[in-house]
C-alpha atoms as a PDB file:
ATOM      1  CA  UNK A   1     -33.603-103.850 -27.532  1.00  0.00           C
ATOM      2  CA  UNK A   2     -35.156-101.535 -30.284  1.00  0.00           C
ATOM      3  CA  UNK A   3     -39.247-102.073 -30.724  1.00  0.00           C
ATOM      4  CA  UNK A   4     -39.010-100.935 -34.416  1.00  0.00           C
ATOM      5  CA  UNK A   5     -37.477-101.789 -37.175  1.00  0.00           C
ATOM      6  CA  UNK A   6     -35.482 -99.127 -38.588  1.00  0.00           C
ATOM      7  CA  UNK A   7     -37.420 -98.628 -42.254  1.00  0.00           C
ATOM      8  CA  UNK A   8     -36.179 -97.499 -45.468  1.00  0.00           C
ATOM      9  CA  UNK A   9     -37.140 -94.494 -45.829  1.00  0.00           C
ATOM     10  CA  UNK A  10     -37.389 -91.736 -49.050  1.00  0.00           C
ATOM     11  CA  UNK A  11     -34.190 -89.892 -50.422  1.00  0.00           C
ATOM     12  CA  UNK A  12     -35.965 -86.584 -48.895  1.00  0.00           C
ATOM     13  CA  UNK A  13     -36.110 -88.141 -45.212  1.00  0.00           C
ATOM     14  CA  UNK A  14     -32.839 -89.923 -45.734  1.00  0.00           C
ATOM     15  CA  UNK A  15     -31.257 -86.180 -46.822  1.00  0.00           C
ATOM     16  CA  UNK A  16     -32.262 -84.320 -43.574  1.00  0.00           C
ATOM     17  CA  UNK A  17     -30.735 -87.636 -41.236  1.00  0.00           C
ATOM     18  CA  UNK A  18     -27.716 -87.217 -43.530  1.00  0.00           C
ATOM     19  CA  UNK A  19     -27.595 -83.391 -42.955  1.00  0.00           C
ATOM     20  CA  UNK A  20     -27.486 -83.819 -39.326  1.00  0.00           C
ATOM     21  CA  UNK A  21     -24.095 -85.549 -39.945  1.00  0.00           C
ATOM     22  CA  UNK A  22     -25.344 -89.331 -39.989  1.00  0.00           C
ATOM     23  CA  UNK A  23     -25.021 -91.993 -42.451  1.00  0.00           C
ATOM     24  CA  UNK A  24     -28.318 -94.058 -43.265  1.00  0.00           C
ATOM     25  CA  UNK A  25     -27.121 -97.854 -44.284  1.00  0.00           C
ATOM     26  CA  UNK A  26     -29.015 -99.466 -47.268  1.00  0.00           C
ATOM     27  CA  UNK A  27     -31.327 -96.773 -47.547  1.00  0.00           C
ATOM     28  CA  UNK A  28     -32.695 -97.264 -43.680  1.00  0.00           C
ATOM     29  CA  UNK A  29     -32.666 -94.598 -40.916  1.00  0.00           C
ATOM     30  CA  UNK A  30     -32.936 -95.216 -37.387  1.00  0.00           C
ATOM     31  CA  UNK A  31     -36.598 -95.676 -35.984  1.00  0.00           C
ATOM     32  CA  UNK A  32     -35.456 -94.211 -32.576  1.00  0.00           C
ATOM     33  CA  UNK A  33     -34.076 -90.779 -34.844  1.00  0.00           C
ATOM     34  CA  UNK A  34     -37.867 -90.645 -36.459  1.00  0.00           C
ATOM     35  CA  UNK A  35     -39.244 -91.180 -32.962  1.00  0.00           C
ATOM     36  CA  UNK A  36     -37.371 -88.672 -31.329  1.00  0.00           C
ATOM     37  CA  UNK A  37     -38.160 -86.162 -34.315  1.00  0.00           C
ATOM     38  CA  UNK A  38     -42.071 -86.753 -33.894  1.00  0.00           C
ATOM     39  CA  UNK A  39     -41.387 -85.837 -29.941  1.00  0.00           C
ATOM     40  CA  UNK A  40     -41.705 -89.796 -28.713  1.00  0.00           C
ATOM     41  CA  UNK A  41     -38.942 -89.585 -26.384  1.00  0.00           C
ATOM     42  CA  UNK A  42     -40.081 -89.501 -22.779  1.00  0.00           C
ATOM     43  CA  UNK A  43     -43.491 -90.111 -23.599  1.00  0.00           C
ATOM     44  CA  UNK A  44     -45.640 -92.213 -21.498  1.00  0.00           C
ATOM     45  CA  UNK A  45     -48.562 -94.581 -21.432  1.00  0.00           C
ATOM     46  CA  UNK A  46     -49.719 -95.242 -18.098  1.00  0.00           C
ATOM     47  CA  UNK A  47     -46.400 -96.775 -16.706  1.00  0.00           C
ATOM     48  CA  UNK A  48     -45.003 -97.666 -20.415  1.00  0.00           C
ATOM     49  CA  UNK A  49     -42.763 -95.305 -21.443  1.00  0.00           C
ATOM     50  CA  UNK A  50     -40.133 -94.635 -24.184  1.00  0.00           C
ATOM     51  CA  UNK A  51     -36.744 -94.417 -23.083  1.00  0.00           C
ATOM     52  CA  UNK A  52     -35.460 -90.605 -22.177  1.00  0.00           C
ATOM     53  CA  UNK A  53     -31.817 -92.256 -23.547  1.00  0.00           C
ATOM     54  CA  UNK A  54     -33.231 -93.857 -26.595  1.00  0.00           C
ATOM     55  CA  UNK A  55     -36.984 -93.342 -27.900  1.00  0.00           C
ATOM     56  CA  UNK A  56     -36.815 -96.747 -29.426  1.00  0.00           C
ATOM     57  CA  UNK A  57     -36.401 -98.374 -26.089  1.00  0.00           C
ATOM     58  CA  UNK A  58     -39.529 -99.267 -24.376  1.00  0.00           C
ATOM     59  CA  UNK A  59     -39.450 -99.530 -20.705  1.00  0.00           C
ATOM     60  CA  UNK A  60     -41.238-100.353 -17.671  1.00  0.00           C
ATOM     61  CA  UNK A  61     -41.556 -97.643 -15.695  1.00  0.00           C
ATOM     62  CA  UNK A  62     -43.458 -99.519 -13.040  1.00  0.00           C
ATOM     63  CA  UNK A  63     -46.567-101.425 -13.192  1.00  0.00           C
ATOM     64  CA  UNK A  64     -46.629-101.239 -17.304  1.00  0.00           C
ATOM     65  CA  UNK A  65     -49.216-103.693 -18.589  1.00  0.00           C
ATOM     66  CA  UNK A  66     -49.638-105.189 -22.297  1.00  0.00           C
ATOM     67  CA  UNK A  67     -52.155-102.385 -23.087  1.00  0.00           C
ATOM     68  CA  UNK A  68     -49.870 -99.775 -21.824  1.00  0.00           C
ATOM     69  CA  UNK A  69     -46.920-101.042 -24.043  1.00  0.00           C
ATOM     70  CA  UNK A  70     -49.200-101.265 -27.513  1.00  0.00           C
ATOM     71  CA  UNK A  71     -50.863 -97.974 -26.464  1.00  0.00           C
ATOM     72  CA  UNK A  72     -47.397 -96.295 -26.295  1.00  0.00           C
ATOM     73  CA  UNK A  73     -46.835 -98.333 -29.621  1.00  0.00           C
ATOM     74  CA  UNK A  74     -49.745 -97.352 -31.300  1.00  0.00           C
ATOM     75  CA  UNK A  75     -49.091 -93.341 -30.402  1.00  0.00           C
ATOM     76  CA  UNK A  76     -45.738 -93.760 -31.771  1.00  0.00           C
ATOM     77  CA  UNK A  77     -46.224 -95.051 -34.881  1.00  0.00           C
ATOM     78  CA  UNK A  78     -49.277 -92.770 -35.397  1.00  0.00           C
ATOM     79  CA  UNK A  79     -46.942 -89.841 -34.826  1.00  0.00           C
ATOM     80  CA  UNK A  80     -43.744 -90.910 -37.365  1.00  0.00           C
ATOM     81  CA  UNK A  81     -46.323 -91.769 -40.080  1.00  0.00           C
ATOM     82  CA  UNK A  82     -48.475 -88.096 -39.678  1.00  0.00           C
ATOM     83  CA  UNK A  83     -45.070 -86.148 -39.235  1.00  0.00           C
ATOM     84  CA  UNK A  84     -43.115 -88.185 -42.094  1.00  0.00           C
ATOM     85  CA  UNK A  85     -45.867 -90.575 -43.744  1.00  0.00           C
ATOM     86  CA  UNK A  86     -43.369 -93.696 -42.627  1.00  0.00           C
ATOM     87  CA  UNK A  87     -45.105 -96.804 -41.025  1.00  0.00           C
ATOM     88  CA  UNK A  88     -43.401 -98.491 -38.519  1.00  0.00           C
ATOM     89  CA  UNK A  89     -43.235-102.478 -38.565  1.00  0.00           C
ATOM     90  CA  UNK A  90     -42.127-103.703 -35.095  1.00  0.00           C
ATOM     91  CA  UNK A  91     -39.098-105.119 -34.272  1.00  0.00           C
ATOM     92  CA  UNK A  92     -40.864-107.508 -31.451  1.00  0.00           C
ATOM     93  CA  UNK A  93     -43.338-110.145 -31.484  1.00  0.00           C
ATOM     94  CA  UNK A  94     -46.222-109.556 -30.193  1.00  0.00           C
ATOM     95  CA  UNK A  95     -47.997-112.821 -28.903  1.00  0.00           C
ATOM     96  CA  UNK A  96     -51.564-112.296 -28.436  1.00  0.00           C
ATOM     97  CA  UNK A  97     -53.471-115.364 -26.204  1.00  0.00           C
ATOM     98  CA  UNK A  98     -57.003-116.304 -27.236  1.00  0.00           C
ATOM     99  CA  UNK A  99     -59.271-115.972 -24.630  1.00  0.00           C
ATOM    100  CA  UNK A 100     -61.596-118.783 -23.391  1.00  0.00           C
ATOM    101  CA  UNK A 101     -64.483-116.703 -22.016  1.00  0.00           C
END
């Protein structure tokens, strides 16, 4: 599934996803359109990678560890929020084990 929640978003943002010829729903665009806009799709951390079909989609495009994944995270959501000052809140839980040492 998605690893963002698709935000609400400003009337400005919502405008240009409605221009394109697509209706935002309670005020909320998709997260994988503002991904794909700030050039997410395809891009890669180590083998973590988001989805060539859907930039929302996180995969595994090998031997993808937990760092890779909240790397690729952390680039994406840096990108949307410089390219249309929107913060991404993710869609996942992240579970993060204390460590005994």
């Amino acid at each position: 599934g998605s690893f963002f929640i698709n935000p609400v978003v400003s009337e400005d943002v919502r405008f240009i996803f409605e221009r394109e010829g697509n209706k935002s729903r309670a005020g909320r665009v998709p997260a994988g359109w503002l991904l794909e806009c700030a050039g997410m799709r395809g891009a890669r951390v180590g083998d973590a990678a988001a989805s060539e079909y859907h930039a929302n989609y996180f995969v595994n495009t090998g031997k993808a560890t937990a760092r890779d994944v909240l790397s690729l995270a952390e680039q994406a959501k840096t990108k949307v929020f410089a390219r249309d000052n929107i913060l991404l809140q993710p869609e996942v839980t992240i579970v993060q084990l204390a460590s005994k040492y």
